[in-house]
Protein backbone atom coordinates (compact mmCIF):
# COMPACT_ATOMS: atom_id res chain seq x y z
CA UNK A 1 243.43 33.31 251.82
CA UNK A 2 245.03 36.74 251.26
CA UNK A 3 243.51 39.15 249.34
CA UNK A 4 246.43 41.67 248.64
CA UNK A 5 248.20 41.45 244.96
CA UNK A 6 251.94 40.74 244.43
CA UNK A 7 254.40 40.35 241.52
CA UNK A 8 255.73 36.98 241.44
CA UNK A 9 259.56 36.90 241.65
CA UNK A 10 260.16 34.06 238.84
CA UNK A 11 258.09 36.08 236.18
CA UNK A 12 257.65 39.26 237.21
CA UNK A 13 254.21 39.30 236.84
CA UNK A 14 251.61 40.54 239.21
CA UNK A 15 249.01 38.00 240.56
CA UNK A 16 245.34 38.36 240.47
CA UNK A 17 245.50 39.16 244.52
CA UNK A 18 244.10 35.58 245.74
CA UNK A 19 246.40 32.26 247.40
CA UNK A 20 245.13 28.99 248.27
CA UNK A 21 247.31 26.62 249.93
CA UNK A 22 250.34 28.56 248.76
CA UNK A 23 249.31 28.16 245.11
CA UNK A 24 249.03 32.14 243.38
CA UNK A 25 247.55 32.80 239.77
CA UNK A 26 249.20 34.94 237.82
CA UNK A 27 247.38 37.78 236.27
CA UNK A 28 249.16 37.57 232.70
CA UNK A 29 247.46 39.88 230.06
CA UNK A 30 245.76 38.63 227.35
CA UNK A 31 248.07 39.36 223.70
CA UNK A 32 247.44 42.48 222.25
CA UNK A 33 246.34 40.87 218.97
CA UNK A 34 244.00 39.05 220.58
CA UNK A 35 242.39 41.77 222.44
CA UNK A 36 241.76 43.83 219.62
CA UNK A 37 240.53 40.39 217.67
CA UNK A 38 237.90 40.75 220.02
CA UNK A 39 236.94 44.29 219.53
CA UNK A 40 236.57 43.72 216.14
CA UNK A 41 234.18 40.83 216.63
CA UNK A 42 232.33 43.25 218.70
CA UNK A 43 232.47 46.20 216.08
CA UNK A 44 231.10 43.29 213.54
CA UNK A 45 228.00 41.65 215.37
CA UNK A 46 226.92 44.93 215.80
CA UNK A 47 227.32 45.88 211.92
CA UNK A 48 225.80 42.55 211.27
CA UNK A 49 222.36 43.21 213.63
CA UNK A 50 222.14 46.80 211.82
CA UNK A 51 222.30 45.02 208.08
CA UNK A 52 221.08 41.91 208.55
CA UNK A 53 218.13 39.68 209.72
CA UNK A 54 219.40 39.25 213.49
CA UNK A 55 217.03 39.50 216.08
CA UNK A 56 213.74 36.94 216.22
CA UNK A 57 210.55 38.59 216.53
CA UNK A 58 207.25 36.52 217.09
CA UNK A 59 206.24 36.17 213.65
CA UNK A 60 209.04 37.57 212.00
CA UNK A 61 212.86 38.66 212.27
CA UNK A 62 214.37 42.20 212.38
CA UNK A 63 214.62 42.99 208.92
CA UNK A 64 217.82 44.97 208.64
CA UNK A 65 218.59 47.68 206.35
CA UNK A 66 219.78 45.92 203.12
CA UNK A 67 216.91 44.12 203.04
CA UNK A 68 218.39 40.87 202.64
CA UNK A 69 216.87 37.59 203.11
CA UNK A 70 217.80 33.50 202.30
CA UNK A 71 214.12 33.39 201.15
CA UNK A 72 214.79 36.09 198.58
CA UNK A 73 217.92 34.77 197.86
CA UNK A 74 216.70 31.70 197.14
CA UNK A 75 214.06 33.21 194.93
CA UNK A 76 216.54 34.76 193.06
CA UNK A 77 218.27 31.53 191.96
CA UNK A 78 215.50 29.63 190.89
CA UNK A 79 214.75 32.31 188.71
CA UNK A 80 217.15 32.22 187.12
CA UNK A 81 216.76 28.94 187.16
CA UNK A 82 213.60 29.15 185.60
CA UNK A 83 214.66 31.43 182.34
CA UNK A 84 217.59 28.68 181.86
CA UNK A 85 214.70 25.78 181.68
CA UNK A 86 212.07 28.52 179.62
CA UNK A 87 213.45 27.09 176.41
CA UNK A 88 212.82 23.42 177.46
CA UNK A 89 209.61 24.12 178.58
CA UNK A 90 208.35 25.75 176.08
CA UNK A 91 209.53 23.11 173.53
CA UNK A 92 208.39 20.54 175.87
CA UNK A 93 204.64 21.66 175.26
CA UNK A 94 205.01 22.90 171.33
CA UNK A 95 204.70 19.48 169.77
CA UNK A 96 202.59 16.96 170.66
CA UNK A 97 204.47 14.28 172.60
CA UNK A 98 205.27 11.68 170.44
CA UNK A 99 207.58 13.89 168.65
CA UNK A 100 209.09 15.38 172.07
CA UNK A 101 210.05 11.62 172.87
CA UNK A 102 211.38 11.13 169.56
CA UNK A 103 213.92 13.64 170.24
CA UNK A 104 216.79 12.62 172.50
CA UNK A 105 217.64 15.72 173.93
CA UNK A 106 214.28 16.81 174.74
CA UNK A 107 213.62 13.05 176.04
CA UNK A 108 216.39 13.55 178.39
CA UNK A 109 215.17 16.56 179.50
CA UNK A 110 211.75 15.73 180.48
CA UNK A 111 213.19 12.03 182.32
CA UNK A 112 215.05 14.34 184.18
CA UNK A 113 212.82 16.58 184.91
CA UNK A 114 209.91 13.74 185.50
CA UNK A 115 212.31 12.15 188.08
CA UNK A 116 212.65 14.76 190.16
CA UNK A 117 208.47 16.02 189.70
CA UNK A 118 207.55 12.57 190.49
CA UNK A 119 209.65 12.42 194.24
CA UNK A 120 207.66 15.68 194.78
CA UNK A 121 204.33 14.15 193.49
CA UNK A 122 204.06 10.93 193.13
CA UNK A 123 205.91 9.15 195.46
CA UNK A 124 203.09 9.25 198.64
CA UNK A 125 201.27 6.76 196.32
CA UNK A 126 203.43 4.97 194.02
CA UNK A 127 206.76 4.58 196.13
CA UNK A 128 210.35 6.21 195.40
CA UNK A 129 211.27 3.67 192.79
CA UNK A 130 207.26 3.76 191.31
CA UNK A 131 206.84 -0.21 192.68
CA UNK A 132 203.56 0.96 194.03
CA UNK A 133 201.57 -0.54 197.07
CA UNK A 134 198.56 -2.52 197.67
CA UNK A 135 195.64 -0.04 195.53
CA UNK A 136 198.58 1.97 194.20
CA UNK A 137 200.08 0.51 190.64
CA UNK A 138 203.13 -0.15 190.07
CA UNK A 139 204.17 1.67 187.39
CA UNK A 140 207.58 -0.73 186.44
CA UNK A 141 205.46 -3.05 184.51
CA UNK A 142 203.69 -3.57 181.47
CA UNK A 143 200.29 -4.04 182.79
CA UNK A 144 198.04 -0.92 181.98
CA UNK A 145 194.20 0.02 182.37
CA UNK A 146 193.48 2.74 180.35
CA UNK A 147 196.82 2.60 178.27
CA UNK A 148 200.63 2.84 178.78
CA UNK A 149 201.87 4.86 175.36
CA UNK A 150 202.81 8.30 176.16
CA UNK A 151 199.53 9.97 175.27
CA UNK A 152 197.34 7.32 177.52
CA UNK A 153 199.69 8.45 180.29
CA UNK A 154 199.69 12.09 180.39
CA UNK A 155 195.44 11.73 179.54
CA UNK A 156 195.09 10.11 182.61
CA UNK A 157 197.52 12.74 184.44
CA UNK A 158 195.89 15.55 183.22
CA UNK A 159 192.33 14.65 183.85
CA UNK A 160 193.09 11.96 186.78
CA UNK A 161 191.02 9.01 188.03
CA UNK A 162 187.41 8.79 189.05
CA UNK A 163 187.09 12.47 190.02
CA UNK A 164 183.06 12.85 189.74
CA UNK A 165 183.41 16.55 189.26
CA UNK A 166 185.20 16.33 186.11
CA UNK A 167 183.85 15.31 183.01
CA UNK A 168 186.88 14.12 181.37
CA UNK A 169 188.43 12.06 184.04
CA UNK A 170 189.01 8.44 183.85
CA UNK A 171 186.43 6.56 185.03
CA UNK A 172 184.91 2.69 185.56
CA UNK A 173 182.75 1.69 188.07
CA UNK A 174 182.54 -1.90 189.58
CA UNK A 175 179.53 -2.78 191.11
CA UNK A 176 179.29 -4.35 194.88
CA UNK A 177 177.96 -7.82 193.79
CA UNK A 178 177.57 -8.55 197.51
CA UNK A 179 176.83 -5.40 199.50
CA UNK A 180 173.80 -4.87 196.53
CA UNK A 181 172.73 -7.48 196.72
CA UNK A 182 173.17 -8.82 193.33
CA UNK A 183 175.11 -12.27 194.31
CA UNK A 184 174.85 -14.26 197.55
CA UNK A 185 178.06 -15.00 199.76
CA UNK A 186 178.07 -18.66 198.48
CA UNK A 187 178.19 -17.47 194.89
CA UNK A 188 180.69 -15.09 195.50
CA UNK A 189 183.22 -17.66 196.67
CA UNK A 190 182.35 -19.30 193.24
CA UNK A 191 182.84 -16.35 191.05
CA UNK A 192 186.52 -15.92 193.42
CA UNK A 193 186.78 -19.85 191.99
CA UNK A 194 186.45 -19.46 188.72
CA UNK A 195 188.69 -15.66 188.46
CA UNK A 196 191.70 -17.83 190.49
CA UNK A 197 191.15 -20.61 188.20
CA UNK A 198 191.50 -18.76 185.46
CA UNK A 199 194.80 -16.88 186.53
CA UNK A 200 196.25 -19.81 187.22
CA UNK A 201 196.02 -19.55 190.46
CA UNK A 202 193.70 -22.53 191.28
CA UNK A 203 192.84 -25.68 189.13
CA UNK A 204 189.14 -25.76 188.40
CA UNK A 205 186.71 -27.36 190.64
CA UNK A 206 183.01 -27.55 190.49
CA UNK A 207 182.83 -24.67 192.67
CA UNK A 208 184.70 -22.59 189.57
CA UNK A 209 182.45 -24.51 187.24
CA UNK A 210 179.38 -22.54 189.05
CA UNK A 211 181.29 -19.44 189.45
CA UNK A 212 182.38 -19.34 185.19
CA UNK A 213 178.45 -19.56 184.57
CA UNK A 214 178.24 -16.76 187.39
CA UNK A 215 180.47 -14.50 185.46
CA UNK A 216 179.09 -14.90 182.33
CA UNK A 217 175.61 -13.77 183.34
CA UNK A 218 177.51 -10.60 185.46
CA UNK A 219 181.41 -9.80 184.60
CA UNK A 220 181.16 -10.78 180.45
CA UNK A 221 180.25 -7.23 179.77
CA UNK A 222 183.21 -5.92 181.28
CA UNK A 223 185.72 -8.12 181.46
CA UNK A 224 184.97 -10.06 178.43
CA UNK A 225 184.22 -13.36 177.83
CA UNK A 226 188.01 -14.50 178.37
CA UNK A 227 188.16 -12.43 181.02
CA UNK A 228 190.81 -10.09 179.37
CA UNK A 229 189.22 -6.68 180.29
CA UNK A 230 187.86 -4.54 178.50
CA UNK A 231 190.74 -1.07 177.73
CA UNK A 232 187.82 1.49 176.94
CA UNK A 233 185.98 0.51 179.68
CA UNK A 234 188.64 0.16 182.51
CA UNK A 235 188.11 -3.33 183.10
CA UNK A 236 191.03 -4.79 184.26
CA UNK A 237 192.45 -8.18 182.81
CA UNK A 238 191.81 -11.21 185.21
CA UNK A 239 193.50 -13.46 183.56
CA UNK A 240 197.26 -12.20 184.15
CA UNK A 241 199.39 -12.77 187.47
CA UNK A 242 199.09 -8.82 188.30
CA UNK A 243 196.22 -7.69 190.75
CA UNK A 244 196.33 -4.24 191.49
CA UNK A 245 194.05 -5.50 195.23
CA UNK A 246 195.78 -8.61 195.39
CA UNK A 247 194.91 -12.37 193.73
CA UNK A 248 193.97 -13.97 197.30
CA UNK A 249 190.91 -15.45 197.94
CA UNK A 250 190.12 -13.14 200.58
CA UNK A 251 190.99 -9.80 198.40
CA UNK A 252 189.31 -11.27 195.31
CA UNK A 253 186.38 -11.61 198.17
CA UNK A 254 186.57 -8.41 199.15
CA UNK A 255 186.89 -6.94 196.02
CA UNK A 256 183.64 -8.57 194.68
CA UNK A 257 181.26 -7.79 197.70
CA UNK A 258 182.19 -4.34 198.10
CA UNK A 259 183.68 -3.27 195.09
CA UNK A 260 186.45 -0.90 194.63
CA UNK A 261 187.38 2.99 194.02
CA UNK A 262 190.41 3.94 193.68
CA UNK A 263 191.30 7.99 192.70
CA UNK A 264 194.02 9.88 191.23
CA UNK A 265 194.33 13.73 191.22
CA UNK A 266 193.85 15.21 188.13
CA UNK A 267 197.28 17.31 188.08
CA UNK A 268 195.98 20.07 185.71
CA UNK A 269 194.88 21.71 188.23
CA UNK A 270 198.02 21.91 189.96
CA UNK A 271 200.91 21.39 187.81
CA UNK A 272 201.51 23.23 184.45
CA UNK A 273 202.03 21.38 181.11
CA UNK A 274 205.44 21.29 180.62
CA UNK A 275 206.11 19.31 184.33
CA UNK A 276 203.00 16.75 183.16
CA UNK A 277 204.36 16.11 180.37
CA UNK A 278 207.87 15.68 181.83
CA UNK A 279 206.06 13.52 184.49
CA UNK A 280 204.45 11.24 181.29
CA UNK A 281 207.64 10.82 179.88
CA UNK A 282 209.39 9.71 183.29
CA UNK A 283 206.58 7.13 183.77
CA UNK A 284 206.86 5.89 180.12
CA UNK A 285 210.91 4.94 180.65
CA UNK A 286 210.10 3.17 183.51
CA UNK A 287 210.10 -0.08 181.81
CA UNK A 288 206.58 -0.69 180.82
CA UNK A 289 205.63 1.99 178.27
CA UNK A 290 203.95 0.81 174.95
CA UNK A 291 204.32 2.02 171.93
CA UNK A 292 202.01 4.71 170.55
CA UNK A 293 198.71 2.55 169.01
CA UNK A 294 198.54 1.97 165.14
CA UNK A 295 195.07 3.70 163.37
CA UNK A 296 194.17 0.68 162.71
CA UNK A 297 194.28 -1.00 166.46
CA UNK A 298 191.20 -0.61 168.49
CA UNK A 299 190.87 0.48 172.08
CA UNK A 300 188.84 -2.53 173.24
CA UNK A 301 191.88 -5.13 173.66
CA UNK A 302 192.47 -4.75 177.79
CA UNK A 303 195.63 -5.55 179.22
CA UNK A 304 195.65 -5.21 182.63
CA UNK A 305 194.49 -3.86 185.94
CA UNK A 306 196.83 -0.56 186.20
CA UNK A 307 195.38 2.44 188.06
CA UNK A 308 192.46 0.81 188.86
């Protein structure tokens, strides 16, 4: 291989200096345009590290001197998103919400608003499209606890579900007929009898026979004596096809013997008004929202086993 540099007769231009099996590289320059491209791209990183966030730190980034950040950036546009929405907000929480619902564009406002509040907040529990799980409702149908008209809703958002330190919260309390005590295993798979029978999910026997005296003495003063529930009280209706545990024999089981205690935050204490009330609107236009009671309708008519 020889080392020594000559200009290459066809071209004219002067090789890089190295052969290899008769085969020479020519050392062409790079275009002038391009070289200075380059420079420039030099000249700019360098005016980028001095004004911007360039170099990683261990818990940080250099700062650079206009002081700009995507965080603060992205501060900046949502507020301004925020004084756009300040309006709706504040009309969202001026009337009580009944009369917010009543108008469309304020309706519109807060189901759009809901929707996107509840895929933040909600969804960990009740699913994306609010179907719910096994202990979670599903909030699609028209089967409520404590009430499904717009004010029931954002109550029980407000002041949530069986949170003890809370005196407003929703609450019921089921007791555990078989870890008490208060019923034997054998009459426990009668009271499970007589519940399936009368959902409709079993025809009755003599074991439901012996279970429907069974509830009577124990589940009457909840449930009633159809076994409708009880709305004030949080009983849930047994005699629908919706069970919030399930309506096997082996959930009914487990349900009676051990009871059950389900919880909901109480999101006044971490989301303001105006998004709650967005939120109660969202889960009202789901599909199973009732209308808001007449003065004359009592709260003792139960319809269902909803956040339970």
């Amino acid at each position: 291989m020889s080392e020594h540099k000559y200009v290459d007769k066809a071209t004219g231009t002067e090789t890089v200096g190295h052969e290899w099996d008769g085969i020479v590289e020519l050392d062409t320059p790079m275009p002038r345009w391009w070289v200075w491209t380059f420079y420039a791209t030099i000249v700019w990183g360098i005016a980028y590290m001095i004004l911007y966030p360039a170099w990683p730190l261990v818990n940080s980034a250099t700062e650079g001197v206009l002081g700009w950040t995507s965080r603060g950036e992205l501060q900046k546009e949502m507020s301004a998103r925020e004084q756009q929405l300040e309006p709706i907000r504040a009309a969202l929480v001026a009337n009580d919400i009944n009369s917010v619902a009543a108008n469309e564009n304020l309706r519109n406002q807060a189901i759009n608003g809901g929707a996107s509040a509840f895929k933040v907040h909600c969804v960990q529990c009740h699913g994306s499209g609010a179907s719910g799980f096994k202990g979670y409702p599903n909030l699609n149908d028209d089967d409520w606890l404590w009430g499904g008209d717009l004010e029931a809703i954002e109550y029980t958002l407000v002041h949530g579900i069986r949170q003890p330190d809370h005196p407003d919260t929703r609450f019921s309390q089921m007791p555990a007929f078989g870890r008490d005590g208060i019923l034997q295993p054998n009459e426990i798979q009668d009271v499970v009898s007589y519940v399936r029978t009368i959902s409709g999910d079993e025809r009755p026997s003599p074991a439901s026979e012996r279970g429907a005296v069974l509830y009577e003495a124990n589940c009457t003063i909840c449930h009633g004596a159809d076994g409708k529930g009880d709305r004030f009280q949080g009983a849930p209706n047994l005699t629908d096809r919706i069970a919030l545990y399930g309506r096997d024999r082996a959930s009914l089981t487990e349900t009676i013997t051990n009871s059950r205690y389900g919880v909901m935050p109480r999101w006044s204490e971490r989301l303001d008004p105006a998004t709650i009330r967005m939120l109660a609107i969202y889960v009202h236009s789901l599909g199973g929202g009732e209308a808001a009671p007449q003065p004359d309708e009592t709260a003792e008519t139960g319809t269902g086993d909803e956040q339970s």
